[in-house]
Protein backbone atom coordinates (compact mmCIF):
# COMPACT_ATOMS: atom_id res chain seq x y z
CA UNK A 1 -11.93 16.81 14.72
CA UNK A 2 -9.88 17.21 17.77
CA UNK A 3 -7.49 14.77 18.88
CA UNK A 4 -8.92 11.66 21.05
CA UNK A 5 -7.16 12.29 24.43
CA UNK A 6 -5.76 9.51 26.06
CA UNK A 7 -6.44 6.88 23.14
CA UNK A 8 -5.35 3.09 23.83
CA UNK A 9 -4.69 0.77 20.98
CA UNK A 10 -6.48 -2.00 22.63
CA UNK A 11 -9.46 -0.31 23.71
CA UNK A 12 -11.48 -1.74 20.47
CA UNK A 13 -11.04 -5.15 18.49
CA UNK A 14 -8.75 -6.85 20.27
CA UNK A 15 -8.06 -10.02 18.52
CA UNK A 16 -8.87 -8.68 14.83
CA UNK A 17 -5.39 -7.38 14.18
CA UNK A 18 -4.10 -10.52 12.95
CA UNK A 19 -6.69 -11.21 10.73
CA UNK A 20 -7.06 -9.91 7.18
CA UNK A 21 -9.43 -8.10 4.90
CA UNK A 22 -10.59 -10.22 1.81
CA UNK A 23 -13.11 -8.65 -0.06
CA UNK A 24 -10.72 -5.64 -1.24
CA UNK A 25 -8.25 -4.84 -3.95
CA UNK A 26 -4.52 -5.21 -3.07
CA UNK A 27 -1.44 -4.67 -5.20
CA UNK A 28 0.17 -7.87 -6.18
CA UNK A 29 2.80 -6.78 -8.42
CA UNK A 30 4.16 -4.11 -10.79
CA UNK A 31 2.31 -4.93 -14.27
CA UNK A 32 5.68 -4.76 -16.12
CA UNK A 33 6.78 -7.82 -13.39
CA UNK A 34 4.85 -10.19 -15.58
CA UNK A 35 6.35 -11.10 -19.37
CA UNK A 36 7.39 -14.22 -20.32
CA UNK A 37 7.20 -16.49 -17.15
CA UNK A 38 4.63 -17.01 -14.33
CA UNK A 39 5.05 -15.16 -10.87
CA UNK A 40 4.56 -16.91 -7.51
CA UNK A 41 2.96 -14.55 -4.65
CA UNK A 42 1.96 -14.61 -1.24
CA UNK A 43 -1.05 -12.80 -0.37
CA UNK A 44 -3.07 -12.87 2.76
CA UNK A 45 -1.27 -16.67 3.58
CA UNK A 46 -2.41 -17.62 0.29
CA UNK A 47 -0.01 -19.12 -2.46
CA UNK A 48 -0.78 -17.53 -5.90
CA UNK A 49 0.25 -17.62 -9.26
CA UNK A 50 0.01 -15.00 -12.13
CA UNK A 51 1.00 -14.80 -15.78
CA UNK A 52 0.03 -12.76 -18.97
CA UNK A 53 -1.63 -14.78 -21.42
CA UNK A 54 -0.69 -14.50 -25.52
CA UNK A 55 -3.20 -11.86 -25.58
CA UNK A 56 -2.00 -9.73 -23.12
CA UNK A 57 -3.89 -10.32 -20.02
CA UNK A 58 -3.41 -11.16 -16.86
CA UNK A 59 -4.23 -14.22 -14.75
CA UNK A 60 -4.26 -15.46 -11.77
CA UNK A 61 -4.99 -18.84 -9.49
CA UNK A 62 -4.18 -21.06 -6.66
CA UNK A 63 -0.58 -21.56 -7.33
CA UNK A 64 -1.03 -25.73 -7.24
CA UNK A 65 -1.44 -28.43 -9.20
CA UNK A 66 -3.94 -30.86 -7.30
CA UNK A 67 -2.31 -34.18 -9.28
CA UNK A 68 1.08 -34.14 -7.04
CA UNK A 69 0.77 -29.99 -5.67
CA UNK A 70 3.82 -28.78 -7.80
CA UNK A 71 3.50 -25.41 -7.68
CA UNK A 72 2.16 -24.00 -10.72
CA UNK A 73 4.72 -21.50 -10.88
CA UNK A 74 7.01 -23.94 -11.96
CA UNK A 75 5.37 -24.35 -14.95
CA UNK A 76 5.10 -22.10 -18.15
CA UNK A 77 2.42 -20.37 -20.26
CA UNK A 78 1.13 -21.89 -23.27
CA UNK A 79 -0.76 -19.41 -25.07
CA UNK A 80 -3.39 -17.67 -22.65
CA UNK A 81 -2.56 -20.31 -20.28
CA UNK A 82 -0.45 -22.51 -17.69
CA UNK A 83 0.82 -25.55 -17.62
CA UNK A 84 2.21 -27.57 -14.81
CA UNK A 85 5.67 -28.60 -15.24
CA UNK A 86 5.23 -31.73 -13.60
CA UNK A 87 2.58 -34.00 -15.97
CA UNK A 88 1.55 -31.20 -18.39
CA UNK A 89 -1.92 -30.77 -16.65
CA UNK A 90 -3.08 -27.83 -18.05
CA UNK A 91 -5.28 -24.25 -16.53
CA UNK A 92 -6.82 -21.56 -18.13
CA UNK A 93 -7.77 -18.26 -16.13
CA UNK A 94 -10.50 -19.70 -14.29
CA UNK A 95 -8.72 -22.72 -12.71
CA UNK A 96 -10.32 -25.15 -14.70
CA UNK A 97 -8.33 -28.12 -15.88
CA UNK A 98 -8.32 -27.84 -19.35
CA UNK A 99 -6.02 -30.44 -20.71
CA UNK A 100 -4.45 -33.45 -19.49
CA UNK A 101 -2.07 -35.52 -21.70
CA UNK A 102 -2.28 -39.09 -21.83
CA UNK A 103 -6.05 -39.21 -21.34
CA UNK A 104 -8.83 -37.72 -24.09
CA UNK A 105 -10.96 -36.45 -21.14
CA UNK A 106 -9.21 -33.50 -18.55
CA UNK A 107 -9.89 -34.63 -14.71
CA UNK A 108 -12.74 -32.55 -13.03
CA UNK A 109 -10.09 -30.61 -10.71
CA UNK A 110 -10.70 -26.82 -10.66
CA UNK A 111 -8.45 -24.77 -9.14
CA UNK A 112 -9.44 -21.57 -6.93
CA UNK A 113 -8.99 -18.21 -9.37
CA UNK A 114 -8.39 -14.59 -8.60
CA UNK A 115 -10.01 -11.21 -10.08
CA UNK A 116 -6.96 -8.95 -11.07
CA UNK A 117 -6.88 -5.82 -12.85
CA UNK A 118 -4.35 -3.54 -14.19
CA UNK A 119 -4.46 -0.01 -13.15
CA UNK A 120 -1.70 2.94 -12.63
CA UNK A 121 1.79 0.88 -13.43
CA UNK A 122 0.24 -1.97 -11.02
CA UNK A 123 -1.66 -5.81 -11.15
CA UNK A 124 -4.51 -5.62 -8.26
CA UNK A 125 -5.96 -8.87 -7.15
CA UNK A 126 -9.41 -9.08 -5.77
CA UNK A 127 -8.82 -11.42 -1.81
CA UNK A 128 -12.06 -12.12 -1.57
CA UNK A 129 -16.27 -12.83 -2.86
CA UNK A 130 -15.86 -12.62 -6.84
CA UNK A 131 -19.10 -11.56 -7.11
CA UNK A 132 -18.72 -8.41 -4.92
CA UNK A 133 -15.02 -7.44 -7.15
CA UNK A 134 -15.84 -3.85 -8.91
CA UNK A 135 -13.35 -2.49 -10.72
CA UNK A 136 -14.33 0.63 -9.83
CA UNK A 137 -13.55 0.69 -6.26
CA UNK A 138 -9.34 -0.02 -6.75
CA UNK A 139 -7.93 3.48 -5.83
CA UNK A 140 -7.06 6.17 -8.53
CA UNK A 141 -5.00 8.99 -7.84
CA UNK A 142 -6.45 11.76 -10.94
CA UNK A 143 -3.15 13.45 -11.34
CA UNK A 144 -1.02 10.26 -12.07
CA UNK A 145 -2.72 10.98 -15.36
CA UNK A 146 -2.65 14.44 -15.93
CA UNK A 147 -0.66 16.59 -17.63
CA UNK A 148 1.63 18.76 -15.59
CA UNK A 149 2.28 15.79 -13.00
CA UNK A 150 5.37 14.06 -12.96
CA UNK A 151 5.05 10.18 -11.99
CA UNK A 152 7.81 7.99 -11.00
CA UNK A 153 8.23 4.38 -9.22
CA UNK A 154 10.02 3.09 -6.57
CA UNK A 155 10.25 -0.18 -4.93
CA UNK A 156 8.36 -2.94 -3.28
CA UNK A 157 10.30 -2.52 0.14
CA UNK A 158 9.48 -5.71 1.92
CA UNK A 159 9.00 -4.89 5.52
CA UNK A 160 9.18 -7.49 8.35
CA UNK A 161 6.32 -6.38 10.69
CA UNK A 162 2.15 -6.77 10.13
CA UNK A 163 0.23 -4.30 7.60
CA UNK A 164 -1.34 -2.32 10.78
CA UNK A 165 1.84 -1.16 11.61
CA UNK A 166 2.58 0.38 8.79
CA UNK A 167 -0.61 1.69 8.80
CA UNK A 168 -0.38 3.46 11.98
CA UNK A 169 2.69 5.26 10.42
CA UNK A 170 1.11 6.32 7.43
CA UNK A 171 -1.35 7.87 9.93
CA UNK A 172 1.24 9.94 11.80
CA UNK A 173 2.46 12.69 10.69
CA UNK A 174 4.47 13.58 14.16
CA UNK A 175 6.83 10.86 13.57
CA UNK A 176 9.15 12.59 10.79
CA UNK A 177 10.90 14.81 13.00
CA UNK A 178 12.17 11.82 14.99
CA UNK A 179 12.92 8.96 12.42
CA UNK A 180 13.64 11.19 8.91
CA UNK A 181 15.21 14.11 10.47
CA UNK A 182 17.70 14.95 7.90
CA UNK A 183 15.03 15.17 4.89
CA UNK A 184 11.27 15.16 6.20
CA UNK A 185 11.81 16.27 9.64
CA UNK A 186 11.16 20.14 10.31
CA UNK A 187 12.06 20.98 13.89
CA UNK A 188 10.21 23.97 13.68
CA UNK A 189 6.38 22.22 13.32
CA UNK A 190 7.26 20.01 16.80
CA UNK A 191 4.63 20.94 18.69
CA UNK A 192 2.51 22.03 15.26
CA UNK A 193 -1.20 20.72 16.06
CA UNK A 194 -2.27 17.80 14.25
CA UNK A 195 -6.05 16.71 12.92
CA UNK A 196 -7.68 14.52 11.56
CA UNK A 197 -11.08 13.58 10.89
CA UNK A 198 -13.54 10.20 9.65
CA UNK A 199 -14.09 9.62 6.24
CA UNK A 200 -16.18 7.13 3.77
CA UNK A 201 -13.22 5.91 2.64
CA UNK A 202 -10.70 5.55 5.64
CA UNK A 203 -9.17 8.88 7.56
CA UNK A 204 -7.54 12.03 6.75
CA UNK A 205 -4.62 13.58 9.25
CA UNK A 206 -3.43 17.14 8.84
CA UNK A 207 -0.47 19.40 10.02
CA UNK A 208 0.05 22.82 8.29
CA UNK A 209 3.13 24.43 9.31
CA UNK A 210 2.94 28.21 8.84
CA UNK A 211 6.33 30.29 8.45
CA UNK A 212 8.59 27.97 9.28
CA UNK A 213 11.94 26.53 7.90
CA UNK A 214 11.74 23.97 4.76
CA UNK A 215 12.76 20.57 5.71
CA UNK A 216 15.49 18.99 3.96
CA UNK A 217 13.25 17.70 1.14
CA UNK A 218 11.92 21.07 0.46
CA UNK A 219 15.11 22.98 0.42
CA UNK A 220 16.65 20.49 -1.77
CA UNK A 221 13.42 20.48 -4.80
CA UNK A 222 12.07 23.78 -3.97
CA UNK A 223 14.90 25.91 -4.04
CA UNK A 224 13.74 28.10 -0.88
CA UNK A 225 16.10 30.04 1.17
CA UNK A 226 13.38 31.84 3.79
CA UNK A 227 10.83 30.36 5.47
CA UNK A 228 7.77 28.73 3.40
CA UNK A 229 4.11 27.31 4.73
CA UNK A 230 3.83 23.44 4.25
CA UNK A 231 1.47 20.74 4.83
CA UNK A 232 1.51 17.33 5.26
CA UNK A 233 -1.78 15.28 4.15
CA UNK A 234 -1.89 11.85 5.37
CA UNK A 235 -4.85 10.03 3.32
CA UNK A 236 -5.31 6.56 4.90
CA UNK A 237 -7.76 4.66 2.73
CA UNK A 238 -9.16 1.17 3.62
CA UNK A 239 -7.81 -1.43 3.99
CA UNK A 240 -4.28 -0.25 3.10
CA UNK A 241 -3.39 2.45 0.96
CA UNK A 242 -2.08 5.47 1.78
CA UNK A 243 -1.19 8.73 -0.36
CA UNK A 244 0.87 11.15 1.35
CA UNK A 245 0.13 15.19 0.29
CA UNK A 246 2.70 17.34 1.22
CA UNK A 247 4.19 20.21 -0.34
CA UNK A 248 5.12 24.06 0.58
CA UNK A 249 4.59 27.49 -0.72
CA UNK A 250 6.69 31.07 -0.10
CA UNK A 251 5.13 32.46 3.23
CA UNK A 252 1.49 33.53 2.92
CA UNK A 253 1.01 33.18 -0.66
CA UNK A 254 -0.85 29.57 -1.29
CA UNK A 255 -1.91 26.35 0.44
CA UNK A 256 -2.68 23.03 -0.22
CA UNK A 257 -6.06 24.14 -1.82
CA UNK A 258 -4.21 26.46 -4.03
CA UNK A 259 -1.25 27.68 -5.73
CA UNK A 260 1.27 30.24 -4.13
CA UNK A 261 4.69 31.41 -5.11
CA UNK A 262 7.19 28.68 -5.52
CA UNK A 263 4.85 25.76 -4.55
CA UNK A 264 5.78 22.49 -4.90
CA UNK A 265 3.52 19.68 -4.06
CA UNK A 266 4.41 15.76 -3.81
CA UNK A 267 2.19 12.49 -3.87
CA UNK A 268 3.61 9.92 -1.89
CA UNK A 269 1.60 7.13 -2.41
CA UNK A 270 1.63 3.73 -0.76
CA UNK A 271 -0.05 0.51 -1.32
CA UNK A 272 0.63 -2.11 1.18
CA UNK A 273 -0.36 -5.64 0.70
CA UNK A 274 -0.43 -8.01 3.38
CA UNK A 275 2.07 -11.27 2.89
CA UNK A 276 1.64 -13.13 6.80
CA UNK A 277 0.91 -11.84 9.56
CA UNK A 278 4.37 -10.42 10.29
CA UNK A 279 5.49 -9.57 7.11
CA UNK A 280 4.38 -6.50 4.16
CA UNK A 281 5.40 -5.36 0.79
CA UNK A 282 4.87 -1.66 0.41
CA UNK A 283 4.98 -1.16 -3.14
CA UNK A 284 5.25 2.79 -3.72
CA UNK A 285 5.42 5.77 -6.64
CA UNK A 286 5.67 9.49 -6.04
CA UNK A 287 3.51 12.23 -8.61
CA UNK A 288 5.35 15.48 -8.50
CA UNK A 289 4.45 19.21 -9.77
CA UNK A 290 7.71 19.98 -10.84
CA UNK A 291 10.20 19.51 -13.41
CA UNK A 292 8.11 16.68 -14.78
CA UNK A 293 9.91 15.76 -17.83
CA UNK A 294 13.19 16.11 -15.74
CA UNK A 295 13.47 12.00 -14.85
CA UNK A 296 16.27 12.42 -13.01
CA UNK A 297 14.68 14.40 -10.29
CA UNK A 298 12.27 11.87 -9.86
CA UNK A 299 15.50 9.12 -9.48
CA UNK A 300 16.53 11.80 -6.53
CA UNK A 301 13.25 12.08 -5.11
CA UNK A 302 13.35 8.57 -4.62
CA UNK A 303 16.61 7.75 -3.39
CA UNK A 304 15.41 10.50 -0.95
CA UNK A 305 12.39 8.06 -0.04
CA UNK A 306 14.74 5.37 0.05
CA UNK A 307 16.55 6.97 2.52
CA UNK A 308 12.94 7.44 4.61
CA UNK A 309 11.15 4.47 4.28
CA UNK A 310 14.26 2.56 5.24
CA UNK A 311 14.32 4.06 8.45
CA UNK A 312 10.73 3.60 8.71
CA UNK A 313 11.58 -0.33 8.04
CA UNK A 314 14.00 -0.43 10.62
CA UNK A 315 11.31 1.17 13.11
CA UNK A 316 8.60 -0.58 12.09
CA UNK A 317 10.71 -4.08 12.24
CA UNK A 318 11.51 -3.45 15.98
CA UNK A 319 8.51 -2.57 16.66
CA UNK A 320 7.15 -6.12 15.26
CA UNK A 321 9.67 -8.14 17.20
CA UNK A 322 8.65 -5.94 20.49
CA UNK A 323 5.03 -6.96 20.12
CA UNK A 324 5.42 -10.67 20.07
CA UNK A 325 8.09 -10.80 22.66
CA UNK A 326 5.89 -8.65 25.16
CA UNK A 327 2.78 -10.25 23.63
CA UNK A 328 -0.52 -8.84 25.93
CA UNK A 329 1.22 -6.36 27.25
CA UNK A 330 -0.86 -3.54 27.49
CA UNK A 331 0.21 0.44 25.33
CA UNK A 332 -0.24 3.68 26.87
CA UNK A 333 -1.63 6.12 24.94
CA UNK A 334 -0.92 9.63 23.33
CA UNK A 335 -2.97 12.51 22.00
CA UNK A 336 -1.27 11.34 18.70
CA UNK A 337 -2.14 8.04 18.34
CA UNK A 338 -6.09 8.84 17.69
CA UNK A 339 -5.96 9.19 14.27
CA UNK A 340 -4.41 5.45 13.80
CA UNK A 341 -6.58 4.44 16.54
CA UNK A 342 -9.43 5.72 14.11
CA UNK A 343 -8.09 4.00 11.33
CA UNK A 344 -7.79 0.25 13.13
CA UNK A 345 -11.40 1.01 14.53
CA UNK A 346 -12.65 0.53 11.16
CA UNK A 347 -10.49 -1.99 10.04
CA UNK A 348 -11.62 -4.07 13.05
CA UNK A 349 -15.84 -3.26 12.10
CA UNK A 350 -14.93 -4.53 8.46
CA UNK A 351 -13.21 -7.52 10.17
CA UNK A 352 -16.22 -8.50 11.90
CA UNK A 353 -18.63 -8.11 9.35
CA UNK A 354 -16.95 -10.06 6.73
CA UNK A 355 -17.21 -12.65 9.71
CA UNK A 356 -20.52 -12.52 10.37
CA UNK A 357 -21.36 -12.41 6.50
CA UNK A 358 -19.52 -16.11 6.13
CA UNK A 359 -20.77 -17.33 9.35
CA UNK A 360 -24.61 -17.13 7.84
């Protein structure tokens, strides 16, 4: 697909940005996060508490007790479930009061209760309708499990600016020459074209750079010393996950489809979950193709990330305070910006049809 000339942010939806997808899967914390003690979370505005029961799962509610509203969090686990720390009122996994001392009947005082599952290193939590939650639809990337694929974790980097934002990013591959030129930039694929194209599950944005000179990142893992071919494969799926492809190969002798002298080939995956309106954790983990049992390459990859996502914060941050202070103003618009344009397009049709499904 060619680019959308001309595209203006605020051409479609305008209103929707601030509100929030519920009935979709969203990272709430790293699985190992959750041992001994109940964690308090904020997802979409809402308070929440999880905790591994005795037997090893994971829970998750409302995080308040409705006798006084102490936060459940204060509380602790008692077998497979939690008790306040207030009166000793106690939940199991579906919110409902289960015990309350001093009395031989518990109160009638159900709490609201999450879907979670545990998949790939991570806890997702299920926003919205419980009866539409499928397992099957929380994202898998097939060579985090494979052998020959190297998989290591990063941080939650908590980034002061709404989920879109970071969004449009993750849809933009132009940006690294300008905010990460020292390890993802490559001043030779400037003016490289970029594409990008619908999908089922969100949009795909290109940019293969033929003979060109390896960015930092690829002189430093793949050992080159001439030119190489790269790509850059920016998989934005809804409502907010992305997984970065990029990699390079000796000039001429692979791609992205398949293998070539040298190649080396990185996963960059994302998974942002909304907090507030102006504030996102991006909880992130990189698969790699080489040196997979070498862990400390994986450490350097990701102080390398560190490195770019922190200037990505520091962006993305600005940008945030920008947009409320010149709130209405109107954006021009760039060739560039249609494949995030794309991307918020269908955000904003999910937006509205989740509201017309709980107006009826």
């Amino acid at each position: 697909m060619s680019l959308q000339k001309g595209f203006r942010f605020d051409q479609e939806g305008a209103g929707y940005e601030m509100a929030f997808i519920h009935n979709a899967w969203y990272v709430a914390c790293w699985a190992e996060e959750l041992k001994s003690e109940p964690s308090s979370r904020t997802i979409l505005n809402e308070n929440i508490v999880l905790w591994r029961g005795q037997d090893g799962r994971v829970r998750a509610t409302e995080n308040v007790c409705p006798h006084r509203l102490l936060p459940l969090s204060k509380g602790r686990i008692v077998g497979d479930d939690l008790q306040c720390g207030y009166h000793g009122l106690t939940f199991d996994g579906n919110g409902g009061c289960i015990l309350a001392p001093t009395q031989s009947d518990a109160p009638d005082c159900a709490i609201k209760h999450y879907r979670v599952h545990e998949h790939m290193g991570m806890v997702w939590i299920w926003m919205g309708d419980p009866t539409l939650a499928d397992t099957n639809n929380i994202y898998d990337l097939p060579q985090y499990h494979q052998d020959g694929w190297g998989v290591a974790y990063g941080d939650a980097l908590e980034v002061e600016a709404n989920y879109l934002l970071l969004c449009d990013n993750l849809c933009d591959p132009t940006h690294v020459n300008y905010v990460h030129p020292s390890t993802l930039g490559n001043p030779d694929g400037i003016n490289a074209p970029v594409t990008h194209r619908d999908t089922s599950w969100g949009v795909l944005t290109e940019r293969l750079t033929s003979n060109s000179a390896p960015t930092g990142f690829v002189k430093t893992f793949g050992n080159y010393q001439n030119k190489v071919d790269m790509w850059q494969r920016y998989l934005m799926y809804l409502p907010s996950v992305s997984i970065i492809d990029f990699g390079a190969t000796a000039v001429g002798t692979g791609s992205w489809k398949r293998g070539g002298e040298g190649r080396i080939q990185v996963y960059s995956c994302h998974f942002m979950t909304p907090i507030t309106e102006t504030r996102t954790i991006d909880r992130w983990l990189h698969v790699r193709n080489f040196r997979v049992k070498d862990y400390s390459v994986g450490d350097s990859i990701s102080e390398q990330f560190r490195i770019a996502f922190g200037e990505d914060k520091e962006i993305l941050e600005a940008v945030q305070c920008e947009e409320i202070r010149n709130n209405g103003r109107k954006k021009i618009g760039l060739d560039l910006d249609a494949s995030a344009g794309l991307f918020r397009s269908k955000i904003n049709r999910l937006l509205r049809a989740e509201m017309s499904a709980r107006v009826r």
